[in-house]
Each structure stands twice: as C-alpha cells, then as structure tokens.
N, C-alpha and C. Protein backbone atom coordinates (compact mmCIF):
# COMPACT_ATOMS: atom_id res chain seq x y z
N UNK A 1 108.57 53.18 18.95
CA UNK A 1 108.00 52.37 17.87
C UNK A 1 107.49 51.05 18.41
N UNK A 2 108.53 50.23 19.05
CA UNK A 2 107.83 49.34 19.55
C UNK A 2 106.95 49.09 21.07
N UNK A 3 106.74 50.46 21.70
CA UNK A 3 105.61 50.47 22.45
C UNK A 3 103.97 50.75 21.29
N UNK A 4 104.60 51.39 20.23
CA UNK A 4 103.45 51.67 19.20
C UNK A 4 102.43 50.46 18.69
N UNK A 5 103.20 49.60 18.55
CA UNK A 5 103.11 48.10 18.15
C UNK A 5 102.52 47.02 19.42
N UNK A 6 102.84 47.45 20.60
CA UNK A 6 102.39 47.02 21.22
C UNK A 6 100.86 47.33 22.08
N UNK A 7 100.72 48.39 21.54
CA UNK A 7 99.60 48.99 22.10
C UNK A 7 98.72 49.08 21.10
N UNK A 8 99.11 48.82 19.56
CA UNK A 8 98.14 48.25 18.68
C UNK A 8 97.65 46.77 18.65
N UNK A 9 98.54 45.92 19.20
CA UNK A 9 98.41 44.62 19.41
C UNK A 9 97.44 44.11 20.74
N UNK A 10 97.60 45.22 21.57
CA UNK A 10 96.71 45.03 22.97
C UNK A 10 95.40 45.92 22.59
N UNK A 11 95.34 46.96 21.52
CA UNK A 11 93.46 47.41 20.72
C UNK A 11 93.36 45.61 20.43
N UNK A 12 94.12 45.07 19.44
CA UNK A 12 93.38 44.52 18.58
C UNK A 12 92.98 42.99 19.28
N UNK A 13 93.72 42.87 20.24
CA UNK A 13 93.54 41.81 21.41
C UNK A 13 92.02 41.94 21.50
N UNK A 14 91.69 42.92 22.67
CA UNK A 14 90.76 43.36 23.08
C UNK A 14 89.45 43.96 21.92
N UNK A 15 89.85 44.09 20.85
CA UNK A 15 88.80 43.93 20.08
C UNK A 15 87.73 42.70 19.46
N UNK A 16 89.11 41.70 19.15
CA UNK A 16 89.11 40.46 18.71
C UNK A 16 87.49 39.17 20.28
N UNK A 17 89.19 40.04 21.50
CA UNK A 17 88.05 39.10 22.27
C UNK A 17 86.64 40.03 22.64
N UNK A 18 86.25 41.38 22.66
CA UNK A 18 85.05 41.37 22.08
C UNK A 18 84.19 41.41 21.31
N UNK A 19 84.64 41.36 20.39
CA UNK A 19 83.57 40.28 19.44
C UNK A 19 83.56 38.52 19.30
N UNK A 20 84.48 37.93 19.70
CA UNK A 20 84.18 36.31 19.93
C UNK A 20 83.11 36.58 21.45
N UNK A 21 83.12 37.39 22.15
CA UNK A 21 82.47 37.30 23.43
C UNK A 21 80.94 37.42 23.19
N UNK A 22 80.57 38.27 21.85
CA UNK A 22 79.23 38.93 21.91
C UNK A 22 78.96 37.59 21.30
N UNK A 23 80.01 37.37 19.55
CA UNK A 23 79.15 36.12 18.88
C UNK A 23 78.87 34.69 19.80
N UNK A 24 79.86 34.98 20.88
CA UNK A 24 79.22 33.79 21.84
C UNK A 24 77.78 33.61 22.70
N UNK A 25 77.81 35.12 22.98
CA UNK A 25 76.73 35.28 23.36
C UNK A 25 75.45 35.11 22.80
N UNK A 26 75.83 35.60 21.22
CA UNK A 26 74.52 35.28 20.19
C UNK A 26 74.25 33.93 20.18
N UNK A 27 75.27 32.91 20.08
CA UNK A 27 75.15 31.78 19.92
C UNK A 27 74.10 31.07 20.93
N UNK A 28 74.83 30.93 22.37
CA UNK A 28 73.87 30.71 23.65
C UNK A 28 72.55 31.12 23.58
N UNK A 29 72.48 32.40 23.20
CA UNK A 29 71.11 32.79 22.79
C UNK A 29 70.22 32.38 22.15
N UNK A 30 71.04 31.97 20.98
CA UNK A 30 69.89 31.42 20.31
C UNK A 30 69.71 29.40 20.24
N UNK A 31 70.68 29.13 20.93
CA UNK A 31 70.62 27.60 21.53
C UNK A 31 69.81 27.54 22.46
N UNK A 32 69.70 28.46 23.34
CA UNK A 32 68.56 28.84 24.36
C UNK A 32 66.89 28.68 24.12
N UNK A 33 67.31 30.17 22.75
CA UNK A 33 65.62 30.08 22.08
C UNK A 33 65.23 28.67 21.56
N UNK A 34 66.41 28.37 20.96
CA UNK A 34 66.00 26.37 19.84
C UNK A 34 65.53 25.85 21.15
N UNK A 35 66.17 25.48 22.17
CA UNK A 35 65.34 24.34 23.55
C UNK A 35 64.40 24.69 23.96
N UNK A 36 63.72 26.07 24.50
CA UNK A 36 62.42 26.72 24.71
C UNK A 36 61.46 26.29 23.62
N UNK A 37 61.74 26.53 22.42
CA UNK A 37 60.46 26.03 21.66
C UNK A 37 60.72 24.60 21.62
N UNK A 38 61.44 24.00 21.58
CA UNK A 38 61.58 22.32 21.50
C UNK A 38 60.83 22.07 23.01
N UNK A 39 60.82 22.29 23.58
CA UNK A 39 60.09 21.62 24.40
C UNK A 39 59.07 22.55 25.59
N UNK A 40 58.75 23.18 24.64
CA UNK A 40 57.17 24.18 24.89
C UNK A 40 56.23 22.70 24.38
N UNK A 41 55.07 22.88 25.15
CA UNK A 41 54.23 21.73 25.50
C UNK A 41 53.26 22.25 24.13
N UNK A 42 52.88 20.96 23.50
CA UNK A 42 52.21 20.65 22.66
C UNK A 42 50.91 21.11 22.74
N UNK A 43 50.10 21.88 21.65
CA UNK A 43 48.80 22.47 22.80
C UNK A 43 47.75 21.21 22.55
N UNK A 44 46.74 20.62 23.51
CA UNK A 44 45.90 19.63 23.24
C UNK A 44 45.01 19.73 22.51
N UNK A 45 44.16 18.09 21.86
CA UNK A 45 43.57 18.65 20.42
C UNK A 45 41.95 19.65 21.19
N UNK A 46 41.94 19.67 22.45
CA UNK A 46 40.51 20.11 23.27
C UNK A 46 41.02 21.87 23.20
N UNK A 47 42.57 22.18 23.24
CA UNK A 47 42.84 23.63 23.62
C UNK A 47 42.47 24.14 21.54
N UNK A 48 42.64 23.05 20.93
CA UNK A 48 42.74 23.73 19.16
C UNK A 48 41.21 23.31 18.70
N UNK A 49 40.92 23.04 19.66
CA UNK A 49 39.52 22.69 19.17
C UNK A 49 38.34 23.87 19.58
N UNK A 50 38.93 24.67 20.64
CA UNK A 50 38.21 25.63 21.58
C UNK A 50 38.51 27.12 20.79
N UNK A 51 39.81 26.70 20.20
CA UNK A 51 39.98 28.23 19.65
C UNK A 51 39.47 28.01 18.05
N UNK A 52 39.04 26.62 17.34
CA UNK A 52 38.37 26.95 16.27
C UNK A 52 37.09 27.54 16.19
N UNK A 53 36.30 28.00 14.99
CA UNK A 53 35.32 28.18 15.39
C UNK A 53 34.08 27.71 15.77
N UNK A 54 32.89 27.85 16.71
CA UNK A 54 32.35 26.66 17.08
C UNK A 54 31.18 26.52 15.68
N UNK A 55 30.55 25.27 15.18
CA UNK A 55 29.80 25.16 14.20
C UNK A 55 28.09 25.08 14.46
N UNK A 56 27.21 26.07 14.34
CA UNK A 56 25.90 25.55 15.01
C UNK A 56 25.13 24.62 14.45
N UNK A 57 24.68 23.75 15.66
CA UNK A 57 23.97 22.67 15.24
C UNK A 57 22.97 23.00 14.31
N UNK A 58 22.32 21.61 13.84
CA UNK A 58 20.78 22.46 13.00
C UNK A 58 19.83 22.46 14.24
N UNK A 59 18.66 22.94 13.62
CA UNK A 59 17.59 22.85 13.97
C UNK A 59 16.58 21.95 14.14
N UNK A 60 15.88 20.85 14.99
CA UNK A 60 14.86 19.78 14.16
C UNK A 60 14.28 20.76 15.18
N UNK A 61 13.22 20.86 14.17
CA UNK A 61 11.60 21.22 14.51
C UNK A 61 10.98 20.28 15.92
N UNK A 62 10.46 20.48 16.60
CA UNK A 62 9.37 20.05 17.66
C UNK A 62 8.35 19.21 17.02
N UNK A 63 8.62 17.54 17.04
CA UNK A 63 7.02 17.06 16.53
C UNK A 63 5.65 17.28 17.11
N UNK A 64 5.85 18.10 18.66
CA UNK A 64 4.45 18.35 19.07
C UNK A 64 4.29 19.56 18.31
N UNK A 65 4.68 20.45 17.32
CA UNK A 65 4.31 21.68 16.67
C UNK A 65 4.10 21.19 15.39
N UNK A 66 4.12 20.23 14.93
CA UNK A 66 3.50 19.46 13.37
C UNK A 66 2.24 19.18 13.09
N UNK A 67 1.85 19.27 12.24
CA UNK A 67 0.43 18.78 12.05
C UNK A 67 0.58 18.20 10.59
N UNK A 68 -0.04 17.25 10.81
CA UNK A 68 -0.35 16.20 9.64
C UNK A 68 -2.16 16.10 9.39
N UNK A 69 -2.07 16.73 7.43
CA UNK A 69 -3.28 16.78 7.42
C UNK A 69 -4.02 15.42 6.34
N UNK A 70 -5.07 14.82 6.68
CA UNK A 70 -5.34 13.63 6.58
C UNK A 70 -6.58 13.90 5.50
N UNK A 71 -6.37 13.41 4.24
CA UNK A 71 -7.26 12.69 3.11
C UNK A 71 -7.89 11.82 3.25
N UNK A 72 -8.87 11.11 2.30
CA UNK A 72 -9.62 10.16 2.69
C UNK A 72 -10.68 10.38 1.05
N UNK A 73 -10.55 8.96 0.09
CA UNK A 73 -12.16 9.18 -0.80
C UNK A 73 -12.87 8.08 -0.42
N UNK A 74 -14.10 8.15 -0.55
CA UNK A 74 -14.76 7.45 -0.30
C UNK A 74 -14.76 5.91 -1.03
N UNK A 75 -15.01 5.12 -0.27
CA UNK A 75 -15.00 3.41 -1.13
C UNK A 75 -16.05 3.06 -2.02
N UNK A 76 -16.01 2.77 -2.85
CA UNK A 76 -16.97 2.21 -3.94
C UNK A 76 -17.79 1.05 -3.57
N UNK A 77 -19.20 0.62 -3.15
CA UNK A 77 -19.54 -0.53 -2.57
C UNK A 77 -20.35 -1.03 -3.24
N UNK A 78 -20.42 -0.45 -4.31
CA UNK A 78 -21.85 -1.12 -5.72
C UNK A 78 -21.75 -2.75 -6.62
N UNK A 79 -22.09 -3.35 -6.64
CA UNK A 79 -22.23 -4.20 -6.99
C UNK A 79 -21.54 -4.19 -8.55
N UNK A 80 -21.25 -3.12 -9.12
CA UNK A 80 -20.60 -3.54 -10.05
C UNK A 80 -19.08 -3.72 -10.29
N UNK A 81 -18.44 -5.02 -10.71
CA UNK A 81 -16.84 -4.67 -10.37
C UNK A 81 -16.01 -3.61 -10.84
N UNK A 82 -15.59 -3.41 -10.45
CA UNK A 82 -14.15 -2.12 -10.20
C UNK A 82 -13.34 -2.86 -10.99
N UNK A 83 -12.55 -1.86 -11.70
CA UNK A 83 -10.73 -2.45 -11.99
C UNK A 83 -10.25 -3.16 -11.70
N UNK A 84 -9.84 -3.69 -10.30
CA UNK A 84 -8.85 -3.61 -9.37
C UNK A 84 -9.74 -4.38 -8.15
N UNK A 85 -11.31 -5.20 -9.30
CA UNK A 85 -11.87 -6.00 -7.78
C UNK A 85 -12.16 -7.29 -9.01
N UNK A 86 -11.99 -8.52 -8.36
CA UNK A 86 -12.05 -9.65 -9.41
C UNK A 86 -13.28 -9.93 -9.06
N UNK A 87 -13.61 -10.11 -10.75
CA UNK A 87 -15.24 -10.89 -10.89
C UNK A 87 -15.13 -12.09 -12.12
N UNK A 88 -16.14 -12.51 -11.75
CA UNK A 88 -16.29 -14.07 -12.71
C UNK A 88 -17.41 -13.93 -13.49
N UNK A 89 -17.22 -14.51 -14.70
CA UNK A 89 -18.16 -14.93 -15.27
C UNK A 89 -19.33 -15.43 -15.49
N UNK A 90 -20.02 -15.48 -15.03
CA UNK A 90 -21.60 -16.32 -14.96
C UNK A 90 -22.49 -16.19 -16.12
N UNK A 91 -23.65 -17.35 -15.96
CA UNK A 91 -24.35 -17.88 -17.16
C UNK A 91 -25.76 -17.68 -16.57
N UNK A 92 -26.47 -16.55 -17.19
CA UNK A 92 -27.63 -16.54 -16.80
C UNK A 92 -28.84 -16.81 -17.81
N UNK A 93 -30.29 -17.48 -17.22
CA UNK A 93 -31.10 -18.06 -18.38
C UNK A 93 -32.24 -17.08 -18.35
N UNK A 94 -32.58 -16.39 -19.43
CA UNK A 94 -33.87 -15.52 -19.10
C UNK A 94 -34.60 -16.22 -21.01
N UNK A 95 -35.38 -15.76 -21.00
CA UNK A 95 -36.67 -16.18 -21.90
C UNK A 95 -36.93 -15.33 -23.03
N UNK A 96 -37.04 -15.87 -24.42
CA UNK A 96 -37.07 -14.98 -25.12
C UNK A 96 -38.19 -13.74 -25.66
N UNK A 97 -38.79 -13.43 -26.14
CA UNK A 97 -39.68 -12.71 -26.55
C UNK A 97 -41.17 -13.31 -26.63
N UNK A 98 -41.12 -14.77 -26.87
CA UNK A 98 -42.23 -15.66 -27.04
C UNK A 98 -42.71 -15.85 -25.62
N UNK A 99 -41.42 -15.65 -24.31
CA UNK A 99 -41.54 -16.29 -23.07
C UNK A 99 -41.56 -18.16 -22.72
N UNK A 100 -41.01 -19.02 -24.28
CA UNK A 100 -41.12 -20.38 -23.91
C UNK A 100 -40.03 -20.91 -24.20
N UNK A 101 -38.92 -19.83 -24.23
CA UNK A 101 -37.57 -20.54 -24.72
C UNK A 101 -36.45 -19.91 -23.64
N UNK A 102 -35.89 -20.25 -22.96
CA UNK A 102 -34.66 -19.69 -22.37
C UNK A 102 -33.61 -19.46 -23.53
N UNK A 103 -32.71 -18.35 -22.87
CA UNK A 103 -31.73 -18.04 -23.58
C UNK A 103 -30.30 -18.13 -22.55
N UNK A 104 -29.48 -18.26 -22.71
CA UNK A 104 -28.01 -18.30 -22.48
C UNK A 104 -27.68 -16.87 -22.59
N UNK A 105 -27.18 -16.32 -21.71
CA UNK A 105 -26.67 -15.00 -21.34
C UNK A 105 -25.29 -15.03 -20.43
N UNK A 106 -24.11 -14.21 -20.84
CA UNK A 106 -23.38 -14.29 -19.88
C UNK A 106 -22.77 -13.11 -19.36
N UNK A 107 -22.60 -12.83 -17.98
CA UNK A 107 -22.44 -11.51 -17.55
C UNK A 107 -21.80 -11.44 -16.33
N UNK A 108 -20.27 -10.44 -15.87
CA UNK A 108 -19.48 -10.85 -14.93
C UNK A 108 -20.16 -10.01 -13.45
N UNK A 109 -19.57 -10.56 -12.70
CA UNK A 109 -20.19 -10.22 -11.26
C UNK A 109 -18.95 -10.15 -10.21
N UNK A 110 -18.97 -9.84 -9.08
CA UNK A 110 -18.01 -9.92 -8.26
C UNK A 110 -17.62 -11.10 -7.78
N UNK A 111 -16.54 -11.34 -7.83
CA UNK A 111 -16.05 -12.46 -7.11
C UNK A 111 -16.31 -13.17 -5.40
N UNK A 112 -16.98 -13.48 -5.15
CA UNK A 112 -17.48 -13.34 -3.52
C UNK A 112 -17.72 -14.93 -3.43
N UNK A 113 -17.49 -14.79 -1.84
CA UNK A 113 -18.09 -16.07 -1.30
C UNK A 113 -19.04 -17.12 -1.74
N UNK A 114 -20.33 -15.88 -1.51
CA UNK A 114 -21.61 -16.98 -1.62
C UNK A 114 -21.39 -16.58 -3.13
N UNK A 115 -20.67 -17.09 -4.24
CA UNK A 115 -20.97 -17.08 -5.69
C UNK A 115 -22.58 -17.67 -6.18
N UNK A 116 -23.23 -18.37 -5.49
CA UNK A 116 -24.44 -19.03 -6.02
C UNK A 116 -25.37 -18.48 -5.84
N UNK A 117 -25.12 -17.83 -4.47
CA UNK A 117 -26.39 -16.76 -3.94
C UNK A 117 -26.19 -15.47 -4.74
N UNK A 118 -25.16 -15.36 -5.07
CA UNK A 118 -25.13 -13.68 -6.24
C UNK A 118 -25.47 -13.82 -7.17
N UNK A 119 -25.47 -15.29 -7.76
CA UNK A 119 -25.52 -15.18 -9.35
C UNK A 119 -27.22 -15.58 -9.25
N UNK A 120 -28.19 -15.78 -8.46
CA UNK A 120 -29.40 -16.00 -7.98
C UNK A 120 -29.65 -14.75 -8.36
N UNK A 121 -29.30 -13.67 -7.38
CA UNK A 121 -29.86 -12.14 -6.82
C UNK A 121 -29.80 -11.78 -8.40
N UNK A 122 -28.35 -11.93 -9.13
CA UNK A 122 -28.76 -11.15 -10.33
C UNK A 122 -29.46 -11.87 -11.14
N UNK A 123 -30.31 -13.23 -11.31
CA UNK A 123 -31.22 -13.67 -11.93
C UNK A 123 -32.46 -12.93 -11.73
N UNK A 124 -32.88 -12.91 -10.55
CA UNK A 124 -33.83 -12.12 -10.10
C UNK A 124 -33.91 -10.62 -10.62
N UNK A 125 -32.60 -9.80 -10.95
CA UNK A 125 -32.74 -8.42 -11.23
C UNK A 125 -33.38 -8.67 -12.64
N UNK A 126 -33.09 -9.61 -13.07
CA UNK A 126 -33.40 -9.47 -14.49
C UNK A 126 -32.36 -9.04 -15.66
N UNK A 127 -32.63 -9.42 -17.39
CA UNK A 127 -31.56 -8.90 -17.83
C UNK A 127 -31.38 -7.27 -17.81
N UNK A 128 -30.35 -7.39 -19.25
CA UNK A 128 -30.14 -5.92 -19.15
C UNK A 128 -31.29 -5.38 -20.46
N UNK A 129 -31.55 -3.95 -19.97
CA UNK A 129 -32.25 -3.26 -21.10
C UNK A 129 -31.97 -3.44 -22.75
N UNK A 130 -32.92 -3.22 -23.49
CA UNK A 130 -32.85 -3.28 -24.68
C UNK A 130 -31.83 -4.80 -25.19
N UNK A 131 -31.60 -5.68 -24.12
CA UNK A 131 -31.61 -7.06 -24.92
C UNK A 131 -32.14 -7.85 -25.52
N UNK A 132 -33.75 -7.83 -25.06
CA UNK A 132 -34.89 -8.56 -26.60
C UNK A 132 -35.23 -9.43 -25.12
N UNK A 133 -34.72 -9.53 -24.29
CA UNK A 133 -35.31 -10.66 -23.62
C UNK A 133 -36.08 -10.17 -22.24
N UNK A 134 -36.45 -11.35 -21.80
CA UNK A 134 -37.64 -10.82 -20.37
C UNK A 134 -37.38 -11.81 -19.28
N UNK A 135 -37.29 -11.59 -18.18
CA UNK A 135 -37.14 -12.37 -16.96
C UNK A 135 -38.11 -13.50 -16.78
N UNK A 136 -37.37 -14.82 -16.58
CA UNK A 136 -38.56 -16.13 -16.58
C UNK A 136 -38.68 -15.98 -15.09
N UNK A 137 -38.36 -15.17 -14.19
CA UNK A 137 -38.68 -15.52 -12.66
C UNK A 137 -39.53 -14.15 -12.71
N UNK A 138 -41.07 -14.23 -12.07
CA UNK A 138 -41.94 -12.86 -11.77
C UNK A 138 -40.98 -12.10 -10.74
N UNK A 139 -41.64 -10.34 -11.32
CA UNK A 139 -40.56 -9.80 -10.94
C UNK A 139 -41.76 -10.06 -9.26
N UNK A 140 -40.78 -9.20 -8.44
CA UNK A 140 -41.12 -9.15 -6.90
C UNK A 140 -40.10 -10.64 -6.26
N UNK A 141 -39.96 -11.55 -6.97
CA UNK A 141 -39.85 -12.94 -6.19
C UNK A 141 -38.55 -12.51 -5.60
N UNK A 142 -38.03 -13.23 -4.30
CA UNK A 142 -37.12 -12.64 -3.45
C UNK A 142 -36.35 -13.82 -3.05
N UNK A 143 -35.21 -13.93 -2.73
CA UNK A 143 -34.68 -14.98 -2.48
C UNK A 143 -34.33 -14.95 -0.93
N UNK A 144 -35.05 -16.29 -0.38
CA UNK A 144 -35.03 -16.39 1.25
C UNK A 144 -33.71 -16.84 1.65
N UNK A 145 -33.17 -18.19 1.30
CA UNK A 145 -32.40 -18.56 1.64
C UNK A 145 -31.96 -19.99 0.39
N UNK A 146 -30.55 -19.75 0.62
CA UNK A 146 -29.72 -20.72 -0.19
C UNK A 146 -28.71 -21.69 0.63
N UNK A 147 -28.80 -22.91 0.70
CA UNK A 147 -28.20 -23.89 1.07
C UNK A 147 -27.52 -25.28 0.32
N UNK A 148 -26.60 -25.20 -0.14
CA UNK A 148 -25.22 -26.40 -0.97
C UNK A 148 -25.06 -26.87 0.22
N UNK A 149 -25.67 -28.46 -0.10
CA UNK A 149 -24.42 -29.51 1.08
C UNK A 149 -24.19 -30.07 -0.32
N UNK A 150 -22.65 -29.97 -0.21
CA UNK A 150 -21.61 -30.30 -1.10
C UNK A 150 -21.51 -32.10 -1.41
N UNK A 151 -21.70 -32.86 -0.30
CA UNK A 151 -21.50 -34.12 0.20
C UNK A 151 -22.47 -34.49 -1.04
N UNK A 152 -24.28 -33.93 -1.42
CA UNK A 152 -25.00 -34.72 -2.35
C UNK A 152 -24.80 -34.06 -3.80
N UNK A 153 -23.87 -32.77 -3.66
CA UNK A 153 -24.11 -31.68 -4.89
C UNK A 153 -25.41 -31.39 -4.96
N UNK A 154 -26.12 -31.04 -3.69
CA UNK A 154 -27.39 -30.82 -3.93
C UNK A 154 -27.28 -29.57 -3.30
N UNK A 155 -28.11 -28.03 -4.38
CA UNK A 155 -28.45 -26.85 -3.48
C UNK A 155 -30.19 -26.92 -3.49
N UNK A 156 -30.17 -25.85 -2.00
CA UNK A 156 -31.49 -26.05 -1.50
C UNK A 156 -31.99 -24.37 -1.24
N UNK A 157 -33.14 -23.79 -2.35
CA UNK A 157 -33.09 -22.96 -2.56
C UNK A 157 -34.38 -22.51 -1.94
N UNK A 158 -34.59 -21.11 -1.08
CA UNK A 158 -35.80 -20.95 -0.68
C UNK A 158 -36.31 -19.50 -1.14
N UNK A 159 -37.92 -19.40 -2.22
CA UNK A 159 -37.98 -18.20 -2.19
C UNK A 159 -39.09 -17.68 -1.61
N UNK A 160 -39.32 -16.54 -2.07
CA UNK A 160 -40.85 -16.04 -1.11
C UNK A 160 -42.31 -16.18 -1.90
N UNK A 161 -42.86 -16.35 -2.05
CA UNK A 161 -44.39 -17.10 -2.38
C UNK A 161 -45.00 -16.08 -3.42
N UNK A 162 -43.81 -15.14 -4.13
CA UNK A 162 -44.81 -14.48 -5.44
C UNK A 162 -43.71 -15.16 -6.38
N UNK A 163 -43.00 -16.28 -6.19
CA UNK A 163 -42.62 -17.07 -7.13
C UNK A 163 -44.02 -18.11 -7.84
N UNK A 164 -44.79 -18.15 -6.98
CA UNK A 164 -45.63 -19.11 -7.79
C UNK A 164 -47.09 -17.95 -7.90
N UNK A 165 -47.41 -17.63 -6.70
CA UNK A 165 -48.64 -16.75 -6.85
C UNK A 165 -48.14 -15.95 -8.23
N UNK A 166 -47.24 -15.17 -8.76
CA UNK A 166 -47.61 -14.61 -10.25
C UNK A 166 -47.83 -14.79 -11.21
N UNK A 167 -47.39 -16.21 -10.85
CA UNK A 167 -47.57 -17.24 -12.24
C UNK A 167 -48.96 -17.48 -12.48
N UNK A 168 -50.30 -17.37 -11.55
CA UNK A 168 -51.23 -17.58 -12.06
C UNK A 168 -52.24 -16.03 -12.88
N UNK A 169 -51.60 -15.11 -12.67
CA UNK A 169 -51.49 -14.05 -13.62
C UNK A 169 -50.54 -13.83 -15.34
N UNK A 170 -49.62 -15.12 -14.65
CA UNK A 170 -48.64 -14.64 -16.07
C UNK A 170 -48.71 -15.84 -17.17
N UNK A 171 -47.77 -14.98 -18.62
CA UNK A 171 -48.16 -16.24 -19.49
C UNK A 171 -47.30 -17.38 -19.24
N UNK A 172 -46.20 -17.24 -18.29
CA UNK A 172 -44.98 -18.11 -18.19
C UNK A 172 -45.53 -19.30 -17.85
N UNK A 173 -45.06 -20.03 -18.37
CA UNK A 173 -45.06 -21.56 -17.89
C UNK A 173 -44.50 -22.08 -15.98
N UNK A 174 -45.06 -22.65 -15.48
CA UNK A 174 -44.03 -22.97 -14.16
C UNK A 174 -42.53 -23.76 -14.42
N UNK A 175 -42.91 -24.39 -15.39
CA UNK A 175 -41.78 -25.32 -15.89
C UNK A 175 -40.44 -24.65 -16.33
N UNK A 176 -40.76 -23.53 -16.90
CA UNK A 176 -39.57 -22.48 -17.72
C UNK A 176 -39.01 -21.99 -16.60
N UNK A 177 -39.40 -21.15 -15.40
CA UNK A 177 -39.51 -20.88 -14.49
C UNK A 177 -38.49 -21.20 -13.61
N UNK A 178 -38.85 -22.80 -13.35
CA UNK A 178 -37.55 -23.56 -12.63
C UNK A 178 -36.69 -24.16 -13.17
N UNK A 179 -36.74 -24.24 -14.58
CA UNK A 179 -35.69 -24.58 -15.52
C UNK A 179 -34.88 -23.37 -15.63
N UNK A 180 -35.29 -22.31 -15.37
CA UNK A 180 -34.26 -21.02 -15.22
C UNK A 180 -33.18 -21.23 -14.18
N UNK A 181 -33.71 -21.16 -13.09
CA UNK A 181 -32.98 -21.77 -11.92
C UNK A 181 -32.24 -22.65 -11.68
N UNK A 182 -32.63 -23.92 -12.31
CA UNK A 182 -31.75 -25.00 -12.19
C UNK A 182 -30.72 -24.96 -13.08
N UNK A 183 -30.70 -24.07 -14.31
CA UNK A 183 -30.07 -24.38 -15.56
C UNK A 183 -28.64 -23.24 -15.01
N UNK A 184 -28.80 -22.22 -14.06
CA UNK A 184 -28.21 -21.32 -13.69
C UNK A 184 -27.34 -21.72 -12.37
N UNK A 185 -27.91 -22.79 -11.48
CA UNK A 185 -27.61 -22.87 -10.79
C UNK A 185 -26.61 -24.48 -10.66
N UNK A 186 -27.18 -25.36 -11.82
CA UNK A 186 -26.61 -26.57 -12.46
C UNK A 186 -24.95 -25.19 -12.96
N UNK A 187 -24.72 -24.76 -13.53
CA UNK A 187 -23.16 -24.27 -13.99
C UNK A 187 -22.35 -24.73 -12.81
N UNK A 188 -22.60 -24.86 -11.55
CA UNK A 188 -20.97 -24.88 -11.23
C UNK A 188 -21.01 -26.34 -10.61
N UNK A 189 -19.80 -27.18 -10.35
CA UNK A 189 -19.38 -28.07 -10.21
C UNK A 189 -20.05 -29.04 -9.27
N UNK A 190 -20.20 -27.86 -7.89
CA UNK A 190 -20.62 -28.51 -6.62
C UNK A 190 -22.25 -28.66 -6.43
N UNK A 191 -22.70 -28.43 -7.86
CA UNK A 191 -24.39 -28.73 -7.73
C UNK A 191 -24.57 -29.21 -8.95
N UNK A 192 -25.37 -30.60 -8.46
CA UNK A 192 -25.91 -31.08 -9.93
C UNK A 192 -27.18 -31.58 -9.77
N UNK A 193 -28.20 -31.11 -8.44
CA UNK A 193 -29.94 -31.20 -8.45
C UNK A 193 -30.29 -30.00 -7.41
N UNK A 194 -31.17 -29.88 -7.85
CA UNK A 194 -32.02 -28.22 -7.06
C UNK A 194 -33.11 -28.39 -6.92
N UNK A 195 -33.01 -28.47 -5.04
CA UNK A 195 -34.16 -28.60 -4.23
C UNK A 195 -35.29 -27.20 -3.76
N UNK A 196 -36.25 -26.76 -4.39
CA UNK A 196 -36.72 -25.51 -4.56
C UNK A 196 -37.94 -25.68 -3.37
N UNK A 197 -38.03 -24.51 -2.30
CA UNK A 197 -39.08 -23.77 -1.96
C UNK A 197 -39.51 -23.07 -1.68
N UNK A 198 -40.78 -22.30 -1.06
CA UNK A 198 -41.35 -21.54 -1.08
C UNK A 198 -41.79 -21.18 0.70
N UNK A 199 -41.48 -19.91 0.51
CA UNK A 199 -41.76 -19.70 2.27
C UNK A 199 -41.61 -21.22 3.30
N UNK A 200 -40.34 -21.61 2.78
CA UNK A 200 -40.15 -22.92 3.64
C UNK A 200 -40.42 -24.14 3.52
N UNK A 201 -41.64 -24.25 2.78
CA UNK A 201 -42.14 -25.22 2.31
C UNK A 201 -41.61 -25.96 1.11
N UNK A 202 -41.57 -26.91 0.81
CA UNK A 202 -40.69 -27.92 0.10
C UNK A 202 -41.68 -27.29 -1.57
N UNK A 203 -41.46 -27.07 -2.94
CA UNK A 203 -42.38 -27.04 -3.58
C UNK A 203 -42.22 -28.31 -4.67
C-alpha cells in the first residue's frame, strides 16, 4: 500500500513538473516574440512611401504645339465721332437763303489738336442737306495754311485763290464771306483778329 502511494506521488511529481516546464517554456516564448517585435526596426517614411501607390503626374501640353489664333476689326478713321471718341461743339456761320445774312449753326466734331483748322475744313464742307441754308465760302476754296500766335490772339489764315476769283461770278458779297470766317474763328478764346490770305499773299 504504501509503495502504491508512493509511486502515485512520484506520477504526480513528474507530471506536475512537466507541465510547469512546458508553461515555462510558453512563457519564454512568448517574452521572446514581445522583444523581437519591440525592437524590429521601424520601416522608413521612403520604404512606406515606395510600397504606396505611385500617383501620375499630369500632363502640360508642349507650348511649341499651341497655336494661338489672332482677330483683328478694322479701325474707324472717318471724321465723324464715334461713341467712345470725344468731340466738341463748334459754331459754324453759313448764309441764309437770301445769301446776306449769316446764320449760327452748331455741330460737334472731333476733338483734335488743330481744333481751328477742323472747324475751318468743316466750314468749307458746307452745311448739312436740307437745312435751308448755303455756304458763304465758294465751294472749291481750300484751306492752305493756318497759323495762331497766341502772344497777339491773332490767327493767320491762308487760302487758295478761288476764295476771291468766285466771288466775281457769285451773288455773295466779299464782306459776308470773311465775316463767316472771322465770326467762326473769333469763338475760341485764343483769337480775337483774323489775318486772311490768299496764295500767300496778305488780302
């Protein structure tokens, strides 16, 4: 009996210490695995960057393969103002139906430099149609040259010689004539006498 007892006590010995032997073993084992991954190397952000996926750039087009195609309207160069081009007012004298009375007319023009020499040229065109009135300067007369020295307020006006030669065909007076002129050319500030001639000559 009591070798019975003792040889159950030496199974259960030997059972006991193998299993504390294996769970020791599990243990080590897996204290083992915990330090291996604790200090497995960090992967760099260049190794997680290589295994994402890569993103393709865009595309820019080649500017030597472009073509740019070019418009263009034409500029407006007529004497009459535009929208979007400043003109002034002017006072022009033409003659009435009798031919011995000037009339007061006013009509805008482009804004320009020589203002005295334009508002001349359109004396010369004459008025407009169906106004009742008639040009006191014969038509053909041409304007040579215009000169303001400011210093006397004197302009010095030169035209071409069928300013007077038509007059001895027409009913106009000479007097109405250059009272057209002066009365047109008296409006602005910097002239207040008008020196008139003819192919150069003083008239």
């Amino acid at each position: 009996m009591r070798r019975v007892l003792l040889v159950g006590l030496l199974i259960s010995s030997l059972v006991l210490a193998v299993g504390c032997s294996r769970a020791g073993e599990t243990l080590a084992q897996l204290k083992n695995d915990l330090q291996q991954e604790v200090a497995a190397p960090v992967p760099k952000q260049e190794e997680i960057l290589t295994k994402t996926e890569e993103i393709p750039e865009p595309q820019i087009p080649d500017l030597d393969d472009l073509t740019i195609e070019e418009t263009y309207e034409p500029v407006q160069t007529s004497g009459i103002p535009q929208a979007n081009e400043a003109a002034v007012e002017v006072s022009l004298y033409f003659t009435d139906a009798s031919g011995q009375n000037l009339v007061e007319t006013k009509k805008s023009i482009p804004k320009v430099e020589g203002l005295a020499r334009a508002t001349i040229e359109t004396l010369l065109a004459g008025p407009e149609k169906d106004s009742g009135l008639n040009a006191a300067i014969p038509e053909g007369t041409e304007l040579l040259d215009i000169n303001i020295k400011a210093e006397k307020k004197l302009c010095i006006v030169d035209f071409s010689r069928e300013l007077i030669s038509s007059l001895e065909n027409s009913e106009i007076d000479e007097k109405i004539v250059l009272e057209s002129i002066r009365k047109t050319l008296c409006q602005f500030p910097s002239i207040e006498k008008v020196e008139f001639r003819v192919e150069g000559q003083p008239l």
